[in-house]
Protein backbone atom coordinates (compact mmCIF):
# COMPACT_ATOMS: atom_id res chain seq x y z
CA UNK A 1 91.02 107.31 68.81
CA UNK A 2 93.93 105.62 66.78
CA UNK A 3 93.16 108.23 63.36
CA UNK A 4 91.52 111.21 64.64
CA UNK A 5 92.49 112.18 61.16
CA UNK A 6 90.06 110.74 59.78
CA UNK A 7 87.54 112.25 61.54
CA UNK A 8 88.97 116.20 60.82
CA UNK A 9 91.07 116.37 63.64
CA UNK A 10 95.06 114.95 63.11
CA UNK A 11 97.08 114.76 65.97
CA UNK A 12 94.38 115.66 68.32
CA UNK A 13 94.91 114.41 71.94
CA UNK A 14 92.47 111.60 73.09
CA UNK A 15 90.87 110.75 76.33
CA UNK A 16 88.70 107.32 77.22
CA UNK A 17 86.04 106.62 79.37
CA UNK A 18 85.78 109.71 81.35
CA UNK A 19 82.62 112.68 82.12
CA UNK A 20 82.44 115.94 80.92
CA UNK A 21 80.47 117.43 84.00
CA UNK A 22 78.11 116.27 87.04
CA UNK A 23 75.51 115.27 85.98
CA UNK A 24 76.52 113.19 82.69
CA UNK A 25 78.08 109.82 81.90
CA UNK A 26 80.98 108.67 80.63
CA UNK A 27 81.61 109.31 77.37
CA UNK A 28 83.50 106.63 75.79
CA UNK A 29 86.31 108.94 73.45
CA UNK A 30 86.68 112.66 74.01
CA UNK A 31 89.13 114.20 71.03
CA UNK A 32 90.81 117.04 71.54
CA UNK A 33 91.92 118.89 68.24
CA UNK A 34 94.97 120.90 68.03
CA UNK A 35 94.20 123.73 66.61
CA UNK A 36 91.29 125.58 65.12
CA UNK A 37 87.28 126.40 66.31
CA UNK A 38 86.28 122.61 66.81
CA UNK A 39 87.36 122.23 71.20
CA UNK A 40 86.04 119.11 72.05
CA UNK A 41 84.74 116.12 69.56
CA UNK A 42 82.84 113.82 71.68
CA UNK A 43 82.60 109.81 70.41
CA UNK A 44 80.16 107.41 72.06
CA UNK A 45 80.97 103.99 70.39
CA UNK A 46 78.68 101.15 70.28
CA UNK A 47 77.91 97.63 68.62
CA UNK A 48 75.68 98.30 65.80
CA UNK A 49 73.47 94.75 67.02
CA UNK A 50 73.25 96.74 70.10
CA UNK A 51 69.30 97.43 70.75
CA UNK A 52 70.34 101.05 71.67
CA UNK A 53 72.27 101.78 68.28
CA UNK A 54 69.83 103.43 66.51
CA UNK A 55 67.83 105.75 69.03
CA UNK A 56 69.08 106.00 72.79
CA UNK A 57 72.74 106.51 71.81
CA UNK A 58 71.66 109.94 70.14
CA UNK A 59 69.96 110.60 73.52
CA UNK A 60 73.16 109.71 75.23
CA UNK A 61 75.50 112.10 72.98
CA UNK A 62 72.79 114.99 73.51
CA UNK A 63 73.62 114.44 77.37
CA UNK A 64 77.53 115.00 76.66
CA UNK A 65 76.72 117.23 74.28
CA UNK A 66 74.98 119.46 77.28
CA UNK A 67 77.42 118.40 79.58
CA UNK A 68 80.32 119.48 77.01
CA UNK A 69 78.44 122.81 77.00
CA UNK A 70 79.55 123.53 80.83
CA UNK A 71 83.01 123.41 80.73
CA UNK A 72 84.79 126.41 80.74
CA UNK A 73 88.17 127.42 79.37
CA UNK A 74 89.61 125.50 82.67
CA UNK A 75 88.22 122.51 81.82
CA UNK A 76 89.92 122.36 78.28
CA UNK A 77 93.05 123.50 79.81
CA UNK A 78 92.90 120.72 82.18
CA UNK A 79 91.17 118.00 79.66
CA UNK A 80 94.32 118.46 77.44
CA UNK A 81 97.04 118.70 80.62
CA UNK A 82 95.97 115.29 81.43
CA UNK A 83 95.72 113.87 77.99
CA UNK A 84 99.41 115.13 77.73
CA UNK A 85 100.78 114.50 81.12
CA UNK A 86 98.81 110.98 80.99
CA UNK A 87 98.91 110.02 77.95
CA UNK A 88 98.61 106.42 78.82
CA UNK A 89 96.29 106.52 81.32
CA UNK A 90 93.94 108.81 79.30
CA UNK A 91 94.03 106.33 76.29
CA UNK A 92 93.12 103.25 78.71
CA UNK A 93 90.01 101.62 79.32
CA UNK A 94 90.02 102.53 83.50
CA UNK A 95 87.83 104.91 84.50
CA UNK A 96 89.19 108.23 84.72
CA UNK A 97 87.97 110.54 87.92
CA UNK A 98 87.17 114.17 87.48
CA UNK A 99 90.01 114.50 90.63
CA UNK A 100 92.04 112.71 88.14
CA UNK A 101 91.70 115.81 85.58
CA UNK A 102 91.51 118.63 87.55
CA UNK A 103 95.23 117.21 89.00
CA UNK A 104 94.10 116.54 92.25
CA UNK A 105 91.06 118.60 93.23
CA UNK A 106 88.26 116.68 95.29
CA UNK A 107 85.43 115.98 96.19
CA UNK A 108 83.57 115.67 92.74
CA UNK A 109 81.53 118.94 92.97
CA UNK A 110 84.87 120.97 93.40
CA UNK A 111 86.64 118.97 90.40
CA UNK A 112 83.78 119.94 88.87
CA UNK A 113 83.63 123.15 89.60
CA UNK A 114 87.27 123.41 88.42
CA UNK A 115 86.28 122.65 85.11
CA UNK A 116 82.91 125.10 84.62
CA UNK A 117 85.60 127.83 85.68
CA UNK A 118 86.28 130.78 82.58
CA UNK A 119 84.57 131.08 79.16
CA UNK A 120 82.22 128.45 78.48
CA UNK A 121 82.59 126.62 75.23
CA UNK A 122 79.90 127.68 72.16
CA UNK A 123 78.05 125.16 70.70
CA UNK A 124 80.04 125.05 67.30
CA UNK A 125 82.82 124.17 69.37
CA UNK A 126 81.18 121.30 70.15
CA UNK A 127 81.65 117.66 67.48
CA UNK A 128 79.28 115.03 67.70
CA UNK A 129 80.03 111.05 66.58
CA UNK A 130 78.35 107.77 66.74
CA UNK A 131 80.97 105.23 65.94
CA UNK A 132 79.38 101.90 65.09
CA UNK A 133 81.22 98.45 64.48
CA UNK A 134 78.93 97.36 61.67
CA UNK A 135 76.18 99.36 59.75
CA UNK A 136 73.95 101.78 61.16
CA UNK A 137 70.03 100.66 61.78
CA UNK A 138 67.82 102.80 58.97
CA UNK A 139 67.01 104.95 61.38
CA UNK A 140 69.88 106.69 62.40
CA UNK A 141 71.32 108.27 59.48
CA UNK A 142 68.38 110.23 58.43
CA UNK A 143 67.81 111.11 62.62
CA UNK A 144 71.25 112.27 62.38
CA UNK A 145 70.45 114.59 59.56
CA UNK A 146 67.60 116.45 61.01
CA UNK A 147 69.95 117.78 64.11
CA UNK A 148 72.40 118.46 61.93
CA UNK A 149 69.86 120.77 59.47
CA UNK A 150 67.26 121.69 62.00
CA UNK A 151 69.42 122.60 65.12
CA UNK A 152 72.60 123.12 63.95
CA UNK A 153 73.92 120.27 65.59
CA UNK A 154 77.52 119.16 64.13
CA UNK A 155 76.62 115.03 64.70
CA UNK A 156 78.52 112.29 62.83
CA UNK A 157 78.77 109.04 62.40
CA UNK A 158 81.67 106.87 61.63
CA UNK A 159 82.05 103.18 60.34
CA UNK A 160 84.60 100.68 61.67
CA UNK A 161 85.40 97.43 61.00
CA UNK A 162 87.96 95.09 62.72
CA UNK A 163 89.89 98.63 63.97
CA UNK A 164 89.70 100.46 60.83
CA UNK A 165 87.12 103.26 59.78
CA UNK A 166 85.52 102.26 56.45
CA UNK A 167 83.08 105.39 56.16
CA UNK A 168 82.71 108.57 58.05
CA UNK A 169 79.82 110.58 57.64
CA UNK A 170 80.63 114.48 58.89
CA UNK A 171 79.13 116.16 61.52
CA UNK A 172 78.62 119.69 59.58
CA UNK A 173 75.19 120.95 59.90
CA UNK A 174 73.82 120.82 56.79
């Protein structure tokens, strides 16, 4: 979140711990670049000892990945009004509420709602990342590269150690 530069993305806007739609988690970094195709870069972080590391946290970015792939045009709008507005609160550790991003709106189906509304984003507008604090189980890697060659999928990984990134590997399909 600190060097979204080093994942592609400088100066992109950065939101914690929130969901991307309904039926999804919470995904634990959402980037938002700047500028250019690349909308939303979604990060799920995790301890590399962690016995989910090398499969189930693929299965948990293909759930934000899906739930990415509802939001509309509103939902950017509003994903990047509140990392702006908020900038504190969207960088925190606190849960933040889908009435929280939409400004306001509730229940959670209308938020919701609020943020499927206008063009839906494409799937190459979509980024990908593990981010593990030590190195990846054998498995991962190579898991990794079959989305990325035989679906297209733009999935990363990235490498940090005591707060700084030591390797990223890109999330271009191959």
């Amino acid at each position: 979140m600190a060097h979204p530069e080093a994942l592609g993305f400088p100066g992109a806007l950065a939101i914690r711990n929130c969901r991307v739609s309904m039926p999804t988690g919470r995904v634990d970094v959402i980037l938002l670049p700047v500028d250019g195709p690349v909308e939303i870069v979604l990060v799920e972080a995790k301890a590399a000892t962690a016995p989910d590391a090398a499969s189930k946290v693929v299965g948990q970015l293909l759930m934000y990945y899906a739930g990415a792939l509802m939001l509309g045009s509103a939902g950017v709008r509003a994903l990047r009004r509140f990392a702006v507005d908020h900038p504190d609160r969207a960088r925190s550790t606190a849960w933040v509420s889908p009435k929280m991003l939409t400004g306001g709106v509730s229940p959670p189906s209308d938020a919701f709602a609020a943020l499927y509304r206008g063009r839906r984003l494409a799937p190459a507008q979509v980024h990908l990342f593990v981010a593990l604090d030590g190195n990846a189980h054998r498995a991962l890697e190579p898991t990794l590269d079959v989305l990325r060659e035989y679906h297209g999928l733009r999935i990363g990984s990235v490498l940090v150690r005591d707060g700084r990134i030591e390797k990223v590997s890109r999330p271009d399909p191959v």
